[in-house]
Protein backbone atom coordinates (compact mmCIF):
# COMPACT_ATOMS: atom_id res chain seq x y z
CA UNK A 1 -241.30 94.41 26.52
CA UNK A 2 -243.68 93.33 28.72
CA UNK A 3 -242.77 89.80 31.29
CA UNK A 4 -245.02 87.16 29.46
CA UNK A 5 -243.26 88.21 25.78
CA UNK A 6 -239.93 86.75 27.75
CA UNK A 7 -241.59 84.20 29.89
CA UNK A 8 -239.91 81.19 28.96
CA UNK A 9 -241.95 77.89 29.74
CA UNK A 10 -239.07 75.44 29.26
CA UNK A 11 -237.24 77.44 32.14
CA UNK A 12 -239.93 77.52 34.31
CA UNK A 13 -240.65 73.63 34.04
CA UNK A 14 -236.66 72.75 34.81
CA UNK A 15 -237.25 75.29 37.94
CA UNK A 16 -240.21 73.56 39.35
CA UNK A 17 -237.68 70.64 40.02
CA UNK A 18 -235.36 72.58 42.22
CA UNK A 19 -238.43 74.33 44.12
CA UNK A 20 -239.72 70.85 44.84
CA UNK A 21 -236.70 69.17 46.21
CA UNK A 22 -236.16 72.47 48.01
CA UNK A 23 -239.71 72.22 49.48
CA UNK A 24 -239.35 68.54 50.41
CA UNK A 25 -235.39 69.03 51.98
CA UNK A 26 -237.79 71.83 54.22
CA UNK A 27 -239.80 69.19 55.42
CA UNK A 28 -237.59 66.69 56.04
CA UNK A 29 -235.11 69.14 58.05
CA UNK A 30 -238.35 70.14 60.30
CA UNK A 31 -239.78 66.52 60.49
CA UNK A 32 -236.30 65.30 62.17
CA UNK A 33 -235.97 68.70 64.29
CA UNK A 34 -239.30 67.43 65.73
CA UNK A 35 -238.40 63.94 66.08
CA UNK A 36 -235.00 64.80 68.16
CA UNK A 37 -237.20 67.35 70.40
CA UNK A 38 -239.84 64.33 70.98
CA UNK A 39 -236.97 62.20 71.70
CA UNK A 40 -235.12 64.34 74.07
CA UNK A 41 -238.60 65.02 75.93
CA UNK A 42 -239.13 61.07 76.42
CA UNK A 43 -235.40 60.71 77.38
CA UNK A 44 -234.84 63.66 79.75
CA UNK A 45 -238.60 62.88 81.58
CA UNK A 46 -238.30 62.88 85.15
CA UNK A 47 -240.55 59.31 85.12
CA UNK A 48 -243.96 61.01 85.30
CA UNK A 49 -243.81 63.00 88.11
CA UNK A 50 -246.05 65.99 88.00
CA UNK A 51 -245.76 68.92 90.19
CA UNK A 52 -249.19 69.70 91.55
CA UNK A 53 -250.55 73.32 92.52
CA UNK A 54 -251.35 73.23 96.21
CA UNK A 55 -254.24 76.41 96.29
């Protein structure tokens, strides 16, 4: 037996749609990781004070 004699399409296609809301849940997760690191940058700024390198 040989894996495409028991491939079964009908399987597959009912997969697919648990590997794309799995894909998308990925994305959202890291999208609002990002946002609350953005957010926590523009709330714990020091008010745009830059140290400078005196050479």
């Amino acid at each position: 037996m040989s894996i495409i004699e028991n491939f079964n399409f009908d399987r597959f296609l009912y997969s697919l749609q648990y590997m794309w809301q799995g894909m998308l849940s990925i994305f959202l997760v890291i999208g609002v990781i990002i946002l609350g690191v953005v957010a926590m940058n523009k709330l714990t700024s020091r008010g745009g004070k830059k140290k400078e390198n005196k050479e």
